[in-house]
Protein backbone atom coordinates (compact mmCIF):
# COMPACT_ATOMS: atom_id res chain seq x y z
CA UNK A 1 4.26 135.66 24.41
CA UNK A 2 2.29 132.31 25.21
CA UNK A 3 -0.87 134.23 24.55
CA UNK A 4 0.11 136.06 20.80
CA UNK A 5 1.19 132.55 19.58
CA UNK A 6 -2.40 131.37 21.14
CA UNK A 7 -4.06 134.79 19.11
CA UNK A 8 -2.58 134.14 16.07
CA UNK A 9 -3.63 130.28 15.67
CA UNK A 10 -7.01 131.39 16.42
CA UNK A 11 -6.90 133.56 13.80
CA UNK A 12 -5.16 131.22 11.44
CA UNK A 13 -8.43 128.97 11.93
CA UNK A 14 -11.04 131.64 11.80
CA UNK A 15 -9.36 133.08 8.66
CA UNK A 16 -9.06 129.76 6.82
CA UNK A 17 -12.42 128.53 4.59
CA UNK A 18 -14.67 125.69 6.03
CA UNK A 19 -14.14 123.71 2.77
CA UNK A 20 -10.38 123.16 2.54
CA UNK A 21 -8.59 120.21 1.87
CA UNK A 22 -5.14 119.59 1.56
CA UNK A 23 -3.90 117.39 -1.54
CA UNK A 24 -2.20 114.00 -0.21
CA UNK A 25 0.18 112.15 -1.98
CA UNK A 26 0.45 108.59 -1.64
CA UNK A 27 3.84 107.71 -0.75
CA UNK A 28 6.15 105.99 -3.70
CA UNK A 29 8.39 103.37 -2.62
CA UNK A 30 11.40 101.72 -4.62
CA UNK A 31 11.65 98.09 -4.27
CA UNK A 32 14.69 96.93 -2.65
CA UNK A 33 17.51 95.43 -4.60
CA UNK A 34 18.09 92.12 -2.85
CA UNK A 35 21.43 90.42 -3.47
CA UNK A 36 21.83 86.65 -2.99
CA UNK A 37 24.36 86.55 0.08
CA UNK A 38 27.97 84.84 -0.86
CA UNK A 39 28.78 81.51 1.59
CA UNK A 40 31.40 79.91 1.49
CA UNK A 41 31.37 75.83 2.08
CA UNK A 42 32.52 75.49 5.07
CA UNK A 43 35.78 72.94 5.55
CA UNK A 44 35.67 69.95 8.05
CA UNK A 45 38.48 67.74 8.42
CA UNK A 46 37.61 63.72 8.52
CA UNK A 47 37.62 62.86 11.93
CA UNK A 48 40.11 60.12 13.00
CA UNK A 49 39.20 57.13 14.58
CA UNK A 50 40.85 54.39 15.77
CA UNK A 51 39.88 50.85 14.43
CA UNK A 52 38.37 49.32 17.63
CA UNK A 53 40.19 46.37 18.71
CA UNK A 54 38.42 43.12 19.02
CA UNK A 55 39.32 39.75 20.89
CA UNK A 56 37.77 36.95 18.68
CA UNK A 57 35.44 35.14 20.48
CA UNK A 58 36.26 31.42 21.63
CA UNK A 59 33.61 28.83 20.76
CA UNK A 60 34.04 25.50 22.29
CA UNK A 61 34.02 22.37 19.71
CA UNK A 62 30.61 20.89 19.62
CA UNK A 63 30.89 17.50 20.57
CA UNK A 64 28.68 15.46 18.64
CA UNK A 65 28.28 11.35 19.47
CA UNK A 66 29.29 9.00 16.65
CA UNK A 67 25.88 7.89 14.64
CA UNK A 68 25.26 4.15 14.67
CA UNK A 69 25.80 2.27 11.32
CA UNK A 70 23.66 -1.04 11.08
CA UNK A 71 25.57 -2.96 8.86
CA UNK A 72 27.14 -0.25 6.89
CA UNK A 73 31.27 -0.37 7.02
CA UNK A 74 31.14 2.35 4.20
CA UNK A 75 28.81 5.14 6.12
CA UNK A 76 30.55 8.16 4.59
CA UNK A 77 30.19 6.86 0.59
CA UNK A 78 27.17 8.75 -0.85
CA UNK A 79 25.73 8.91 -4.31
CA UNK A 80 27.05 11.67 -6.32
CA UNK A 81 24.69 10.65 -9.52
CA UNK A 82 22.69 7.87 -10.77
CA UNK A 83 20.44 7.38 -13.74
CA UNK A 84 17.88 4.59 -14.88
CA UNK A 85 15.99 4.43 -18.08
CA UNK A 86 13.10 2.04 -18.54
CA UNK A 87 11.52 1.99 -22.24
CA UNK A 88 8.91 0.01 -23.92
CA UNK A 89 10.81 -1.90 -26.33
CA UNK A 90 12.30 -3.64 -23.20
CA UNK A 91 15.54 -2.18 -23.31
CA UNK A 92 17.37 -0.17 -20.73
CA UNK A 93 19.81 1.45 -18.92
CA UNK A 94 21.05 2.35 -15.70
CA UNK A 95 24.37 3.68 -14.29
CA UNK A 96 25.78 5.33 -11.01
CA UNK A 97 28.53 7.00 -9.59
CA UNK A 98 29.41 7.19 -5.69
CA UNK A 99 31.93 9.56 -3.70
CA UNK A 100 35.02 6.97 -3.57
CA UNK A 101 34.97 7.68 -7.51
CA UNK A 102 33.37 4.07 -7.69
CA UNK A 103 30.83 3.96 -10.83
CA UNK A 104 29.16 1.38 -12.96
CA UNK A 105 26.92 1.52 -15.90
CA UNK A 106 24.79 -1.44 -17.65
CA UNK A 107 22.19 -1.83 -20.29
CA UNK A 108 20.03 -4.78 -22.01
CA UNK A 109 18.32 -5.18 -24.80
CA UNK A 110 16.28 -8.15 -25.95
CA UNK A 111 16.99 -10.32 -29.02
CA UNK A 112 15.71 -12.85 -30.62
CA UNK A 113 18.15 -16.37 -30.07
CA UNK A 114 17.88 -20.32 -29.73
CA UNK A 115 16.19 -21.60 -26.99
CA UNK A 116 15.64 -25.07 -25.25
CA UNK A 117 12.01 -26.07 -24.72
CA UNK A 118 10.96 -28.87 -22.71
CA UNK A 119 7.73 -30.27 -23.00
CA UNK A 120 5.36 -32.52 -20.38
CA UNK A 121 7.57 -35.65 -20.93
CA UNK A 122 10.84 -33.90 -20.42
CA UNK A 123 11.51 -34.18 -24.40
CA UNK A 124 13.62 -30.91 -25.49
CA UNK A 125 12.80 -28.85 -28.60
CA UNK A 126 15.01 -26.15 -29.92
CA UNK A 127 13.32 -22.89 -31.10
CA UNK A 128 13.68 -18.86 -31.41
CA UNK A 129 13.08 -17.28 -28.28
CA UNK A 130 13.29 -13.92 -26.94
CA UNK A 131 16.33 -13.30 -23.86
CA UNK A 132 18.16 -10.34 -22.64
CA UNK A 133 21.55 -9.36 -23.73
CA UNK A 134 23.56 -7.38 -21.19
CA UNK A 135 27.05 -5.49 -21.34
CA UNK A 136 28.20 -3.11 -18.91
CA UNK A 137 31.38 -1.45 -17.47
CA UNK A 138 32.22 -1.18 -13.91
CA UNK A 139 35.32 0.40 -12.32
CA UNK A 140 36.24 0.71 -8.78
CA UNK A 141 39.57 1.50 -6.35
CA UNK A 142 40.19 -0.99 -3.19
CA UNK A 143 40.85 -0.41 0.14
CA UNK A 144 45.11 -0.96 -0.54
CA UNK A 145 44.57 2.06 -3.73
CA UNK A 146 44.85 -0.61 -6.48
CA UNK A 147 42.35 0.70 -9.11
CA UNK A 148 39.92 -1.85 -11.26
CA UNK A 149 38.29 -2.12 -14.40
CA UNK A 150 35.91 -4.41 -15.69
CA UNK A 151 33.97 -4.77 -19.09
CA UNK A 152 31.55 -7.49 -19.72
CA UNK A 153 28.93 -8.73 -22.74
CA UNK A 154 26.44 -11.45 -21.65
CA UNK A 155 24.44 -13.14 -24.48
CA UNK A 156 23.79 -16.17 -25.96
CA UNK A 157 27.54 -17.21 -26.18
CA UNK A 158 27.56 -16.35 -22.25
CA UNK A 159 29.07 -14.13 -20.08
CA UNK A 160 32.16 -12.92 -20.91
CA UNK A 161 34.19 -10.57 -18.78
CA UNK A 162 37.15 -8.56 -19.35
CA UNK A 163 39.82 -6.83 -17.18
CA UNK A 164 43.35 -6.89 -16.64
CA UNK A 165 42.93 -7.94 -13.08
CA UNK A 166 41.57 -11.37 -14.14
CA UNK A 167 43.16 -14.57 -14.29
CA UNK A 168 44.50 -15.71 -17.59
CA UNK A 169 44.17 -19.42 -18.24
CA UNK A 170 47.88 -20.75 -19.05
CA UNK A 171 48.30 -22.31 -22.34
CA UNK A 172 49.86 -25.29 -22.99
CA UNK A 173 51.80 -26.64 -25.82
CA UNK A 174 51.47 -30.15 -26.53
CA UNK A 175 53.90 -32.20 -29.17
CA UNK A 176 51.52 -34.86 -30.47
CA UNK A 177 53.86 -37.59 -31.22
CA UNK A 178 54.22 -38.47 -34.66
CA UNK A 179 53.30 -41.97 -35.45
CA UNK A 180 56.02 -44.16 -37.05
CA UNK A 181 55.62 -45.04 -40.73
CA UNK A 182 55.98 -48.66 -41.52
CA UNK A 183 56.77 -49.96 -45.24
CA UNK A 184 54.51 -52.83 -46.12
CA UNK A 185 55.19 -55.05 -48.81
CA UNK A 186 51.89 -56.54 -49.72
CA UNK A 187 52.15 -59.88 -50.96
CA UNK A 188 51.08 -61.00 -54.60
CA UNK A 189 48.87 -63.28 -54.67
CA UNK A 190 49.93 -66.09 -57.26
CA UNK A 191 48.57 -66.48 -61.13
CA UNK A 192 46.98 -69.79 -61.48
CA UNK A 193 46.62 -70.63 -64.90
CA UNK A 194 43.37 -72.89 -65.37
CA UNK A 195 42.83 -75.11 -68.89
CA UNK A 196 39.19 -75.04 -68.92
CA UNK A 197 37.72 -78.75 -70.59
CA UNK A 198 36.05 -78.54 -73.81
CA UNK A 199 32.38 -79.78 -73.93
CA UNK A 200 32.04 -82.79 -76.34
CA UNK A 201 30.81 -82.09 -79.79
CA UNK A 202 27.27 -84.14 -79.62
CA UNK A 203 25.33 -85.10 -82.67
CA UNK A 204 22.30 -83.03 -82.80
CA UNK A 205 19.03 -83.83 -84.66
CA UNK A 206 15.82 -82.08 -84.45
CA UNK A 207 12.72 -83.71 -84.58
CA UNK A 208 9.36 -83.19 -84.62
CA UNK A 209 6.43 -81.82 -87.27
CA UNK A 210 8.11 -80.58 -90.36
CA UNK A 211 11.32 -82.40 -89.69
C-alpha cells in the first residue's frame, strides 16, 4: 500500500507541467465591530471618622515686670489724635485728643490793636500794634468722674474764660442813701432908695476968637 500511494505522487509530479502556478488569493478580513464596554460608577460609602479629641494646651501667664515711669502718674493715657496748622499769615491752629476722652483745641490770629510804647526816658506813647488773639475750648473728666468744660477768648479786652465750674463773683446790692432835702428861704436883700443930688446950674460963657 505504502509504495502505490509513493507511485502515484511520483506520477502526480512527473505528469504535472514545469510552468504551473497556482492563483493565490490574498486573504479579506472584516474589521471588527468594537463596542465601548458599559461601567458602572462604582458606590463608596463616606467613611466615618471620629472627631479626634484634643486636651487644650495650658500656657503659663507670662509674667512681665512693671515698666518704670519717670515722672509720669498717667503712663497708660496715649494720644488718640492731634493736629497743628502753621500758616503764613500768622495764624494757627492746633488741637488734640488723648485716651481718657481728654481733648483741647486753640487757635490765634493776629490783629491789629492799641499798644503802649515806651521810649529811652520811660515816656509812654499809645499806637496800633500788631498782638495775637487766642480762643480755644478745652474739656476734660477728673479723677472723682466730674466732667469739665472750658471756653476762653483772649484779646485786647483780656482773657476771659468761661465754664460752669468757675467761681461766680457775688453781687451786691447797695441802697445809696438818699440825701435829705432842705427848704431854704433865701433872704431878700433890702431896696434902698437913693435921691441922687442935682449938679448946680452954672453960668456958662464961651470965650475966645469969634466970641
Amino acid at each position: 500500500m505504502k509504495l502505490f500511494v509513493i507511485a502515484a505522487v511520483l506520477a502526480v509530479a512527473v505528469a504535472a507541467p514545469s510552468s504551473y502556478k497556482p492563483a493565490y488569493k490574498p486573504p479579506t478580513y472584516s474589521a471588527p465591530a468594537y463596542s465601548k464596554p458599559a461601567y458602572s460608577a462604582p458606590a463608596y460609602s463616606a467613611p466615618a471618622y471620629s472627631a479626634p479629641a484634643y486636651s487644650a494646651p495650658t500656657y503659663p501667664a507670662p509674667a512681665y515686670s512693671a515698666p518704670a515711669y519717670k515722672d509720669n502718674k498717667y503712663a497708660d493715657i496715649t494720644i488718640t489724635s492731634q493736629s497743628d496748622e502753621r500758616n503764613l499769615d500768622g495764624s494757627s491752629q492746633w488741637s488734640y485728643a488723648q485716651s481718657d476722652y481728654t481733648t483741647r483745641e486753640e487757635s490765634q490770629v493776629q490783629k491789629k490793636m492799641q499798644g503802649v510804647k515806651y521810649d529811652s526816658y520811660g515816656k509812654a506813647t499809645y499806637e496800633d500794634v500788631m498782638g495775637n488773639t487766642n480762643k480755644g475750648s478745652s474739656y476734660w473728666v477728673s479723677p472723682e468722674g466730674e466732667k469739665f468744660t472750658l471756653t476762653w477768648v483772649a484779646d485786647d479786652a483780656g482773657f476771659q474764660p468761661k465754664g460752669d465750674h468757675l467761681p461766680v463773683a457775688p453781687v451786691h446790692v447797695y441802697e445809696l442813701p438818699v440825701a435829705p432835702v432842705h427848704e431854704y428861704e433865701l433872704p431878700v436883700a433890702p431896696v434902698h432908695e437913693y435921691e441922687l443930688p442935682v449938679a448946680p446950674a452954672l453960668p456958662y460963657k464961651r470965650t475966645g476968637a469969634g466970641y
